[in-house]
Protein backbone atom coordinates (compact mmCIF):
# COMPACT_ATOMS: atom_id res chain seq x y z
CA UNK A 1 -0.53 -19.01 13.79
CA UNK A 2 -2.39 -21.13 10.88
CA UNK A 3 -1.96 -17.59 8.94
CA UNK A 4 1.96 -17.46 9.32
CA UNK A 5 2.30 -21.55 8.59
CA UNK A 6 0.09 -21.24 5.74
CA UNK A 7 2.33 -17.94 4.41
CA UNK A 8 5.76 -19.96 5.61
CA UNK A 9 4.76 -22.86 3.36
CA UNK A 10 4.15 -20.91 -0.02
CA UNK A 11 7.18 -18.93 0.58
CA UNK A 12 9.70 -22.26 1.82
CA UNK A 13 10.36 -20.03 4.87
CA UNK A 14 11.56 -22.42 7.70
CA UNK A 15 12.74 -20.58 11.04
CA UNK A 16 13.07 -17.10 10.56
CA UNK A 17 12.00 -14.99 8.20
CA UNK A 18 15.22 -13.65 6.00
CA UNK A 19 14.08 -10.22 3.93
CA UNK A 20 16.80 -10.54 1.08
CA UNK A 21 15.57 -14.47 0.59
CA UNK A 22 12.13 -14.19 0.85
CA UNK A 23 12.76 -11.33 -1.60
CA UNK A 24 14.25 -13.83 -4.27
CA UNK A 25 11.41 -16.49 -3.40
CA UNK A 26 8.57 -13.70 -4.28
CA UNK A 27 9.99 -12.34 -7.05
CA UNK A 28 10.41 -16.22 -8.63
CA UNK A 29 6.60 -16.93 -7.09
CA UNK A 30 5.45 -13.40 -9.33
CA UNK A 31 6.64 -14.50 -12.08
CA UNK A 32 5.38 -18.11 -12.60
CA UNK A 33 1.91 -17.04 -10.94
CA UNK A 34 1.53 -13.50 -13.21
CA UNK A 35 -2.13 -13.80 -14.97
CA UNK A 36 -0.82 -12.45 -18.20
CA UNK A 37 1.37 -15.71 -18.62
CA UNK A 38 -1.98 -17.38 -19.20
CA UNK A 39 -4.31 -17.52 -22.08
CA UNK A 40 -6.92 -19.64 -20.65
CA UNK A 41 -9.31 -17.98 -18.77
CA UNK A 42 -9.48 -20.52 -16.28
CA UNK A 43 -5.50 -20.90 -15.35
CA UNK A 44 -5.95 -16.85 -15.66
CA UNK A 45 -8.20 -16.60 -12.77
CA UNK A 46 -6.63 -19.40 -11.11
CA UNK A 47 -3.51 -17.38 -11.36
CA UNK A 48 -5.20 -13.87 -10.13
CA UNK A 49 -5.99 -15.67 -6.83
CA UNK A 50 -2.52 -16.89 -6.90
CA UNK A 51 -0.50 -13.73 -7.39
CA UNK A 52 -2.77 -12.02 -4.79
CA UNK A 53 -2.32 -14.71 -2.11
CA UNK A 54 1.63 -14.47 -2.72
CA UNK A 55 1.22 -10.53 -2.49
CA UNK A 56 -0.19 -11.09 0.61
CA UNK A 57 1.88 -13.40 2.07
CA UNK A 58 4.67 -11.67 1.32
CA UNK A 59 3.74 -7.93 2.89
CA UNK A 60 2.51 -10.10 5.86
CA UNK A 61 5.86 -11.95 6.24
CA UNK A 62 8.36 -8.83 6.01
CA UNK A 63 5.90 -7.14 8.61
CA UNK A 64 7.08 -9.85 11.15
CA UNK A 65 10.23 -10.59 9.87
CA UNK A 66 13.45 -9.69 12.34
CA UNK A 67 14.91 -6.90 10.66
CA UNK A 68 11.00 -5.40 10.46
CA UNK A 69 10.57 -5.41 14.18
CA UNK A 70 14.74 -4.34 15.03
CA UNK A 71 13.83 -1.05 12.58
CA UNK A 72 10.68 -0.67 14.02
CA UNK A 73 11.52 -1.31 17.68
CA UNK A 74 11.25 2.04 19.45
CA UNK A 75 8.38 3.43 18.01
CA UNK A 76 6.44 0.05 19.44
CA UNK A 77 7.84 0.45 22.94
CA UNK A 78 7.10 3.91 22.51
CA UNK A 79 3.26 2.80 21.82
CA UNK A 80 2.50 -0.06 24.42
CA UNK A 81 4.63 1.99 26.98
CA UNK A 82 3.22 5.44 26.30
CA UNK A 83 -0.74 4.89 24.97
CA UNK A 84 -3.47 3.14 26.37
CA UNK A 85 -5.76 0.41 25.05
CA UNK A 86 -8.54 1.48 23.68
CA UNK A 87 -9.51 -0.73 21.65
CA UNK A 88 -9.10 -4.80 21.40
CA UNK A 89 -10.89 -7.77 19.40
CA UNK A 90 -10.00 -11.65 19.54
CA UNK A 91 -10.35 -13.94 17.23
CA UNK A 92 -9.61 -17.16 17.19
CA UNK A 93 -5.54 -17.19 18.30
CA UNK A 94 -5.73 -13.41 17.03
CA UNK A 95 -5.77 -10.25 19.46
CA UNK A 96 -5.96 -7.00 18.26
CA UNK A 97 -5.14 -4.42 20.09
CA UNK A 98 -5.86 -1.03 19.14
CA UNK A 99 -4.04 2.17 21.11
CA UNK A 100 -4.80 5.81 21.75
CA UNK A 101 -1.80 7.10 19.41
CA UNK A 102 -4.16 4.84 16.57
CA UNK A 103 -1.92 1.96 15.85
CA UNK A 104 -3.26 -1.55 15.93
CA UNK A 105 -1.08 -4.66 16.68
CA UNK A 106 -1.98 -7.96 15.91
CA UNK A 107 -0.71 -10.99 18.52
CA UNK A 108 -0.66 -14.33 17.43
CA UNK A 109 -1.70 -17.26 19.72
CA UNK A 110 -3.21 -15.27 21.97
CA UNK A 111 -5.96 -18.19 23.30
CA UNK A 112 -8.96 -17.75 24.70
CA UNK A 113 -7.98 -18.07 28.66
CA UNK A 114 -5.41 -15.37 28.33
CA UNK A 115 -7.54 -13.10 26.42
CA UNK A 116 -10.02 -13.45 29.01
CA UNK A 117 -7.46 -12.77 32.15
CA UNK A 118 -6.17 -10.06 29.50
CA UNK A 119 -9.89 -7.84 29.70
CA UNK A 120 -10.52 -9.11 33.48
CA UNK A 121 -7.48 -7.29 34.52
CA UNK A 122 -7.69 -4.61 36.80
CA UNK A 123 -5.51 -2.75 34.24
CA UNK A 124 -5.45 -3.89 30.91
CA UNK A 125 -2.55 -2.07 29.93
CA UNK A 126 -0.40 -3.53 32.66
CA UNK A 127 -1.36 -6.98 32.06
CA UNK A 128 -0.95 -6.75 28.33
CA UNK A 129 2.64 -5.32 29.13
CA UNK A 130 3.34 -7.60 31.55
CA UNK A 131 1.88 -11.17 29.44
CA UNK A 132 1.51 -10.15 25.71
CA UNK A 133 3.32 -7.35 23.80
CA UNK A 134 6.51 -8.97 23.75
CA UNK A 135 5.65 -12.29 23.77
CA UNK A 136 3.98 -13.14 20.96
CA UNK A 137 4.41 -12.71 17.78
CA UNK A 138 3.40 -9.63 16.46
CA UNK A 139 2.90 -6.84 13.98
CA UNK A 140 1.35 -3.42 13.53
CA UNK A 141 -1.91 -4.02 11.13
CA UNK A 142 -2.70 -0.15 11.01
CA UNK A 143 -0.87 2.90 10.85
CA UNK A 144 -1.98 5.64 13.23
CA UNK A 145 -4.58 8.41 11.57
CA UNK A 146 -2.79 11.41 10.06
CA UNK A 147 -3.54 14.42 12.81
CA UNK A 148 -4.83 16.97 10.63
């Protein structure tokens, strides 16, 4: 959660996320942050750390933006209905679940009570269906393996 404040903030993003706005906002943020606008070595760097924090924000934003999740939609209900769990880590508010198909969701503000009902469960999956996948906020972190 401190991740998508911090991320709101830089971008002026209050409520939800709107793609075609926070389109214009990173574009504008680019621009006055882009290293070459600097001569001093200094502001340069300063500016490097910048550019790549607005980068950042920005991929992480559209990943749980609306429109993202609406295009996205069935392939996700596809995953936490069809896969298991195979993998999961928590950090602090942060669960990441990995499935058998290969993608990895992250939740946010997950704490640490439900995460520990979440691996007592008798079944996982059903309890993470039931408690977490669509109630939190989410989105998919990594993209399933290519099958070769």
């Amino acid at each position: 959660m401190k991740r998508i404040k911090q991320y709101k903030k830089l971008f002026n993003v209050e409520g939800a996320i709107d793609l075609k706005e926070l389109k214009k906002t990173y574009r504008s943020l680019v621009k006055e942050w882009h290293p070459d606008k600097f001569q001093d070595e200094e502001k340069k760097a300063k500016a490097e750390i910048k550019s790549t924090e607005i980068i950042d924000g920005y991929h992480f934003l559209v990943s749980i933006a609306p429109e993202t999740k609406a295009a996205n939609s069935d392939a996700y209900k596809t995953t936490i209905t069809e896969f298991q769990i195979a993998d999961w880590r928590h950090k602090s508010m942060l669960l990441e679940v990995t499935f058998t198909d290969g993608n990895t969701y992250e939740y946010f503000g997950v704490n640490k009570i439900l995460f520990g009902k979440f691996i007592n469960a008798k079944s996982i999956n059903n309890f993470g269906k039931r408690n977490i996948f669509n109630k939190f906020i989410y989105r998919k972190s990594m993209k399933a393996a290519a099958m070769t």
